[in-house]
PDB file of N, CA and C in Angstrom:
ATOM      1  N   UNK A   1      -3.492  -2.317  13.477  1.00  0.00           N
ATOM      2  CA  UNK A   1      -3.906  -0.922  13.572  1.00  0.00           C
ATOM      3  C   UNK A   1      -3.354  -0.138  12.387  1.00  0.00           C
ATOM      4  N   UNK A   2      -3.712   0.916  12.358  1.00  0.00           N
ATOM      5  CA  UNK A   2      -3.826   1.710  11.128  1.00  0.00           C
ATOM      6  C   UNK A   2      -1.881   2.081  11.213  1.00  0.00           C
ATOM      7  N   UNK A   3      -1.878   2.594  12.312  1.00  0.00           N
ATOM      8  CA  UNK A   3       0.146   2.729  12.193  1.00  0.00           C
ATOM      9  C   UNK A   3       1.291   1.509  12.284  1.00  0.00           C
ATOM     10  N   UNK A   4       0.490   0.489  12.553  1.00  0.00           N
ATOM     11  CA  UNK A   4       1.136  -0.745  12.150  1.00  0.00           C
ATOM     12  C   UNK A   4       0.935  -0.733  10.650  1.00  0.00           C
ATOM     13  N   UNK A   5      -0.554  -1.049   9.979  1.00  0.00           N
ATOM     14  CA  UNK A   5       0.301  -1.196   8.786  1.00  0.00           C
ATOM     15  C   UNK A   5       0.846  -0.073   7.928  1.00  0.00           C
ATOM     16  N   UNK A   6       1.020   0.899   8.155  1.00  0.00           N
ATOM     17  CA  UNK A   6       1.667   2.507   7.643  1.00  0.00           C
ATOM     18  C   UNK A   6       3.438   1.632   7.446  1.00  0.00           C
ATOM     19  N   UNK A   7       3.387   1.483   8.832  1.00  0.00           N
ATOM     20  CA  UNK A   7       4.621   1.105   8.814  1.00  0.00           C
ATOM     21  C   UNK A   7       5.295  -0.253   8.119  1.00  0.00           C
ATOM     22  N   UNK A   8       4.283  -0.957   7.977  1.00  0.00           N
ATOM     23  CA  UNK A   8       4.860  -1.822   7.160  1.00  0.00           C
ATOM     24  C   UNK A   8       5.253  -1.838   5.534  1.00  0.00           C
ATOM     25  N   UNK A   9       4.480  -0.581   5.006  1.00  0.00           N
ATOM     26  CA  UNK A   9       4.851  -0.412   3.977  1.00  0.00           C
ATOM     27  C   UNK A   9       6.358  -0.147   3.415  1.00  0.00           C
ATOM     28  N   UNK A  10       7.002  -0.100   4.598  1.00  0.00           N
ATOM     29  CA  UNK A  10       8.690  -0.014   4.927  1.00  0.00           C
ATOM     30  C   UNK A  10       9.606  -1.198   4.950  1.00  0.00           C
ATOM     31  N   UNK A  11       8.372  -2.223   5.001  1.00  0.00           N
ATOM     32  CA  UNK A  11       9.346  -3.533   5.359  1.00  0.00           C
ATOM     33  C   UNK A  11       9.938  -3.938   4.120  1.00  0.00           C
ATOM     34  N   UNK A  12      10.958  -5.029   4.591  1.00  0.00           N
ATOM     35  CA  UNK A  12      12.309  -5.258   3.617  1.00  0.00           C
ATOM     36  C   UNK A  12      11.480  -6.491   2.899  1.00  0.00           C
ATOM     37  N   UNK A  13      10.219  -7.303   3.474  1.00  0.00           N
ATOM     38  CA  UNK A  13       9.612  -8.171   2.446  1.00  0.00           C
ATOM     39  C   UNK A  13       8.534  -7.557   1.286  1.00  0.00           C
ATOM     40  N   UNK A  14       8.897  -7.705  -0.034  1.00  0.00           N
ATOM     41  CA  UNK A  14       7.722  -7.121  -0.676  1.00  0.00           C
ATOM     42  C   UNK A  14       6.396  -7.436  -0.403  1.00  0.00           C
ATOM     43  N   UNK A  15       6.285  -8.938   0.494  1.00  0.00           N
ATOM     44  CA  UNK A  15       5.247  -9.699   0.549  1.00  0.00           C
ATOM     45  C   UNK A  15       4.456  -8.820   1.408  1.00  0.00           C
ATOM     46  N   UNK A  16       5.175  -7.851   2.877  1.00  0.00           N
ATOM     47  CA  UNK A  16       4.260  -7.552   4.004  1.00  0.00           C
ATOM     48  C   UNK A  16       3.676  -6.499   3.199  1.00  0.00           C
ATOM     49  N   UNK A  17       4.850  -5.693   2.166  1.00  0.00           N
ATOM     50  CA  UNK A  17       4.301  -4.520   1.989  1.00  0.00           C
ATOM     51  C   UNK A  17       2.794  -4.237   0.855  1.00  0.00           C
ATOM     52  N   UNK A  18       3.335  -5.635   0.217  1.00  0.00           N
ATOM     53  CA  UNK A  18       1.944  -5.715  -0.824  1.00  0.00           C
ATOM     54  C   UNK A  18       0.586  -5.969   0.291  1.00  0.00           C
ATOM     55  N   UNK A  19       0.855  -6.730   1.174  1.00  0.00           N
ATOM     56  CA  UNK A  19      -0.763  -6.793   1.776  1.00  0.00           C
ATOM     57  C   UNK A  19      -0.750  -6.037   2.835  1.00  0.00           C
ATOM     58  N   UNK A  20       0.246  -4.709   3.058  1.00  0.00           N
ATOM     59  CA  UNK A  20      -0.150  -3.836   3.580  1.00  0.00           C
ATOM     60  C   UNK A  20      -0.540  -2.437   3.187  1.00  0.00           C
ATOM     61  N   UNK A  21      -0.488  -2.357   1.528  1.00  0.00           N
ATOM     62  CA  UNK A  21      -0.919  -1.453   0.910  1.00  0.00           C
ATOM     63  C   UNK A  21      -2.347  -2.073   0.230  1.00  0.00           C
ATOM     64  N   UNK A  22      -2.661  -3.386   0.415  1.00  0.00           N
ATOM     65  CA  UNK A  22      -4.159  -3.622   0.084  1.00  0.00           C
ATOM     66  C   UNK A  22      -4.500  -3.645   1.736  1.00  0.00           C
ATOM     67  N   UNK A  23      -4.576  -3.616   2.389  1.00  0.00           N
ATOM     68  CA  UNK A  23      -5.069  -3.395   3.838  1.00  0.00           C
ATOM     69  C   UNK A  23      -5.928  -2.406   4.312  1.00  0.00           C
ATOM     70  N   UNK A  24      -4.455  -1.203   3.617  1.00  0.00           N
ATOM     71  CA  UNK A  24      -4.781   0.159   3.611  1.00  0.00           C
ATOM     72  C   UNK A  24      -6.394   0.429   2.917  1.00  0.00           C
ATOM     73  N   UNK A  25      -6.133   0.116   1.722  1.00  0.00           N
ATOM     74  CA  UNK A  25      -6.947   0.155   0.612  1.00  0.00           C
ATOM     75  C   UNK A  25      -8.101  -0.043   1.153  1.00  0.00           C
ATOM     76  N   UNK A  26      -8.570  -1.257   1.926  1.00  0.00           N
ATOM     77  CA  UNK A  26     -10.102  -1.615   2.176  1.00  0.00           C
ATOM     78  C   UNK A  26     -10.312  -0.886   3.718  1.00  0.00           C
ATOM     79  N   UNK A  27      -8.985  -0.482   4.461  1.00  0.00           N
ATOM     80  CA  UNK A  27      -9.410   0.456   5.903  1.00  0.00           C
ATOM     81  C   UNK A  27     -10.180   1.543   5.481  1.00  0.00           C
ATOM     82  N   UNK A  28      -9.689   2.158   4.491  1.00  0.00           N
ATOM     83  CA  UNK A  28     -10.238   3.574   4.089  1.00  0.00           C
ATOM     84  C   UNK A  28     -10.022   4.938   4.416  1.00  0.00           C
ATOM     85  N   UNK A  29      -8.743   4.471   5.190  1.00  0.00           N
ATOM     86  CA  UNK A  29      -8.333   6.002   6.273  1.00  0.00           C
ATOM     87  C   UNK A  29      -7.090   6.622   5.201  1.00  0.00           C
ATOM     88  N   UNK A  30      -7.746   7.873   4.691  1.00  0.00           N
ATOM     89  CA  UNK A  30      -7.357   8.768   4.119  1.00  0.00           C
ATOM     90  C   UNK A  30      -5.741   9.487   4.587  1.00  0.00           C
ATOM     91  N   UNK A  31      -5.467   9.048   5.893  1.00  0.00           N
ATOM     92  CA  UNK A  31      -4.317   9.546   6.483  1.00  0.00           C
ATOM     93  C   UNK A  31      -2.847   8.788   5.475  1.00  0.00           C
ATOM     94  N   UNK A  32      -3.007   7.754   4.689  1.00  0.00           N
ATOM     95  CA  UNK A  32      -2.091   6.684   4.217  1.00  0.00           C
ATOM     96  C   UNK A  32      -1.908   6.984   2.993  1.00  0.00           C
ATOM     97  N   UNK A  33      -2.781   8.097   2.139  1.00  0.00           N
ATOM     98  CA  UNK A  33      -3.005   8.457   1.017  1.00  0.00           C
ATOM     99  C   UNK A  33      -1.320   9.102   1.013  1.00  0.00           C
ATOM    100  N   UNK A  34      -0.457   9.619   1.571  1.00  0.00           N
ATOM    101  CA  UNK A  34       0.660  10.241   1.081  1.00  0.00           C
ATOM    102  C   UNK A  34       1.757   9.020   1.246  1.00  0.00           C
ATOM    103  N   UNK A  35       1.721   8.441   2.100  1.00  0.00           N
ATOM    104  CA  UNK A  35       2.617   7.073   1.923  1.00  0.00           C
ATOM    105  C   UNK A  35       2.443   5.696   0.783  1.00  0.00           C
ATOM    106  N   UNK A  36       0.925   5.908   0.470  1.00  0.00           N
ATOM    107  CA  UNK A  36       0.382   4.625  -0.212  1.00  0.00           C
ATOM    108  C   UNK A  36       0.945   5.471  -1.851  1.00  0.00           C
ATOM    109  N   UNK A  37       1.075   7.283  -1.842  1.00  0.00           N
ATOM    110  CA  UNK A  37       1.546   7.383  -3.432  1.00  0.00           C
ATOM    111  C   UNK A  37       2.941   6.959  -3.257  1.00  0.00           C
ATOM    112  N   UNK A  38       4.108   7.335  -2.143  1.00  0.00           N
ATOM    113  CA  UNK A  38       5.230   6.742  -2.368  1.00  0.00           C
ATOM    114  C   UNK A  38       5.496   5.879  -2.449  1.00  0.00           C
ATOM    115  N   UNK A  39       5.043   4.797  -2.233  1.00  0.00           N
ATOM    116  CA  UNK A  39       5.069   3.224  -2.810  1.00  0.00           C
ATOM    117  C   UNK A  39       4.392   3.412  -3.752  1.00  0.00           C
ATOM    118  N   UNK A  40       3.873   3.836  -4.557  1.00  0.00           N
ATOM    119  CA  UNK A  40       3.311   3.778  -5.614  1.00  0.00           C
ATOM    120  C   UNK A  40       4.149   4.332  -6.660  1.00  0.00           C
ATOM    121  N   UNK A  41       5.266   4.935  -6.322  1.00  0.00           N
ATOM    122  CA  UNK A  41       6.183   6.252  -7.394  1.00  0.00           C
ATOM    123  C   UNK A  41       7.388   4.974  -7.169  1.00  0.00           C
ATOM    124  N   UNK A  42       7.812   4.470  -5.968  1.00  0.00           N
ATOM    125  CA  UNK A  42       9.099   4.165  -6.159  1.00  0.00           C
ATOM    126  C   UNK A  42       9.374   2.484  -5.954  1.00  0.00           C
ATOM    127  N   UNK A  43       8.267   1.923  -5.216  1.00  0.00           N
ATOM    128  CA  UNK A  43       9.008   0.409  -5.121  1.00  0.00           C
ATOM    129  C   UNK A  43       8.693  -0.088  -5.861  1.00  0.00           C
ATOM    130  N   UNK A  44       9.548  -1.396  -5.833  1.00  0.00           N
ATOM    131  CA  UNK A  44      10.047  -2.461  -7.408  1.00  0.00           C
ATOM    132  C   UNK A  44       9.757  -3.313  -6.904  1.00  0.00           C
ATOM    133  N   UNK A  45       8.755  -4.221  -5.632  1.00  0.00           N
ATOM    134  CA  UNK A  45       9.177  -5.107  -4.929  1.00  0.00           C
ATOM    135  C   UNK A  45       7.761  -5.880  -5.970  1.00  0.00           C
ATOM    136  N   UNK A  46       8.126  -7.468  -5.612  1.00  0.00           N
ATOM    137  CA  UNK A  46       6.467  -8.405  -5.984  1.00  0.00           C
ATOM    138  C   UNK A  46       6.769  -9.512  -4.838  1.00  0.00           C
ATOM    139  N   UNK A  47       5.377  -9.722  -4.334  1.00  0.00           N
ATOM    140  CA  UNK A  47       4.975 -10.433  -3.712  1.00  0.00           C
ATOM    141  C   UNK A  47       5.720 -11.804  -4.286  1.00  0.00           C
ATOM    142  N   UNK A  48       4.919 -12.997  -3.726  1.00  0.00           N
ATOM    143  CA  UNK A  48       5.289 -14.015  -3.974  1.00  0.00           C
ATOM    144  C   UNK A  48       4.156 -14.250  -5.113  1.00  0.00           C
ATOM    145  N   UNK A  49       3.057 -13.669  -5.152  1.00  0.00           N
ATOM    146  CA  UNK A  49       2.387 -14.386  -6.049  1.00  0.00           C
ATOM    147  C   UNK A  49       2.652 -13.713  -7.454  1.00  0.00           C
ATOM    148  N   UNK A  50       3.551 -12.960  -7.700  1.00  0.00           N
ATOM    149  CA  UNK A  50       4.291 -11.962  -9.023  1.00  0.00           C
ATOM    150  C   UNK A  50       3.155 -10.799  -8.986  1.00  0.00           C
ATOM    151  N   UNK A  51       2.175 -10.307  -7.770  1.00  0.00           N
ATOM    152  CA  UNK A  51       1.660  -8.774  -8.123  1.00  0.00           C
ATOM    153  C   UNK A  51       2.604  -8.081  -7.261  1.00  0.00           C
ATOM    154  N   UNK A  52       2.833  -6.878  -8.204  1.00  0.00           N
ATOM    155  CA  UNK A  52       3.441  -5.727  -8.025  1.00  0.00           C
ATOM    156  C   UNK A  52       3.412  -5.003  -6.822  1.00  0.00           C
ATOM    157  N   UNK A  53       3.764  -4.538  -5.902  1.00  0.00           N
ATOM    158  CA  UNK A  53       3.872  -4.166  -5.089  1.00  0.00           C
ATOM    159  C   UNK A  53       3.535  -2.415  -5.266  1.00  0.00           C
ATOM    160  N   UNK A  54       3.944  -1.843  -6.017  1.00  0.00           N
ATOM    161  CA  UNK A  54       3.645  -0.675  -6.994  1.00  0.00           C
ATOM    162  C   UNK A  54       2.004  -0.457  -7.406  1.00  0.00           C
ATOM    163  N   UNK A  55       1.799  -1.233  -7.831  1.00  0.00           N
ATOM    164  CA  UNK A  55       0.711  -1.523  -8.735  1.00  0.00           C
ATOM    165  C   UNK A  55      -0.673  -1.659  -7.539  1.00  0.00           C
ATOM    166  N   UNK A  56      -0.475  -2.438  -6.342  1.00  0.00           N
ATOM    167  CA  UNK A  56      -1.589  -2.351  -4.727  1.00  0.00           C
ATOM    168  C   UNK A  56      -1.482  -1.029  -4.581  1.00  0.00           C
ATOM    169  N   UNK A  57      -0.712  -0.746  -3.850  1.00  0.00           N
ATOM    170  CA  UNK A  57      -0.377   0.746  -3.736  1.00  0.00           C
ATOM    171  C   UNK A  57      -0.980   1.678  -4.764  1.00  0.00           C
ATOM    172  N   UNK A  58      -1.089   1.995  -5.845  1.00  0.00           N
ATOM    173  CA  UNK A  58      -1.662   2.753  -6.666  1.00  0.00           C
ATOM    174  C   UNK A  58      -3.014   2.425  -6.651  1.00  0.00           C
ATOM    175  N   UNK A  59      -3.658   1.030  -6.349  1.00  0.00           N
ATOM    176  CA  UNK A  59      -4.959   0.668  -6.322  1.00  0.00           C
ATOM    177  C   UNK A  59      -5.403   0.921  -5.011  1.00  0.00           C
ATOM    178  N   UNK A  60      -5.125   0.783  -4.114  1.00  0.00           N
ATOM    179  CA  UNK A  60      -5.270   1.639  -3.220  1.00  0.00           C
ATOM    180  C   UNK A  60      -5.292   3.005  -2.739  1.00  0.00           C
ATOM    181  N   UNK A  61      -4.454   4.068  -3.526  1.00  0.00           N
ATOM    182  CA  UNK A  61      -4.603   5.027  -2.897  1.00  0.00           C
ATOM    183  C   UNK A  61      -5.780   5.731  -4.030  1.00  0.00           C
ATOM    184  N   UNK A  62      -5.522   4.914  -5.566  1.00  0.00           N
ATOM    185  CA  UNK A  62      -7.037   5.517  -6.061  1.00  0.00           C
ATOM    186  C   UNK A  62      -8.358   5.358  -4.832  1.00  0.00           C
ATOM    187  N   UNK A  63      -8.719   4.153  -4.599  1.00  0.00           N
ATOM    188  CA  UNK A  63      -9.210   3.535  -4.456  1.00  0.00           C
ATOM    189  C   UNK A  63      -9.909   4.788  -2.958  1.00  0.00           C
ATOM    190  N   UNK A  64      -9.241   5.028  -1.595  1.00  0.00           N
ATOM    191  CA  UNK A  64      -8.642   6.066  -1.206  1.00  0.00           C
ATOM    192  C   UNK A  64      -9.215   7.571  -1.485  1.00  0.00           C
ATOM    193  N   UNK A  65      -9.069   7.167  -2.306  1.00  0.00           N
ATOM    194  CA  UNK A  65      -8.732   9.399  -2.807  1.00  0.00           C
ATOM    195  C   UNK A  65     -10.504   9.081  -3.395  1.00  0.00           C
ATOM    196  N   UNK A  66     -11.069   8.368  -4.481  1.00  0.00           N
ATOM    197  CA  UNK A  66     -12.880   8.478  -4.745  1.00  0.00           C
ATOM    198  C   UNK A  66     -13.598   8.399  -3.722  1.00  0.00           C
ATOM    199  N   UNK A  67     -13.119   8.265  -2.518  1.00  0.00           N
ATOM    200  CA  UNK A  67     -14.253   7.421  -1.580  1.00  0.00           C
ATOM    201  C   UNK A  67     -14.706   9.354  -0.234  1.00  0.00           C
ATOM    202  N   UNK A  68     -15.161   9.250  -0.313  1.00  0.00           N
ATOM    203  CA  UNK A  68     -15.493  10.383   1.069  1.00  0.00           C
ATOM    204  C   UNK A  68     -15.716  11.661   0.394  1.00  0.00           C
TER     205      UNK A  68
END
């Protein structure tokens, strides 16, 4: 659900939080747009596959903010 993954963008693995800021990204719910920029301004985390954790998050909340 949409506040499950909100909240995971909190977790201590970079891994949940990277595929929970692309999650966000393809849900489309505009409500995540202020959490998806703070991961976008401040975490350092990378997945396992070396993408940025920063970098979803910013593609997402563009992604986000053109749509509606």
């Amino acid at each position: 659900s949409f506040a499950v993954l909100l909240s995971a963008l909190k977790d201590p693995q970079a891994e949940v939080r990277w595929w929970a800021a692309f999650a966000l990204g393809e849900l489309g719910d505009k409500r995540a747009l202020p959490e998806l920029k703070r991961v976008a301004l401040v975490d350092k985390g990378k997945a396992r596959n070396g993408f940025s954790v920063r970098v979803e998050a910013r593609r997402a909340y563009d992604r986000l903010s053109k749509h509606g």
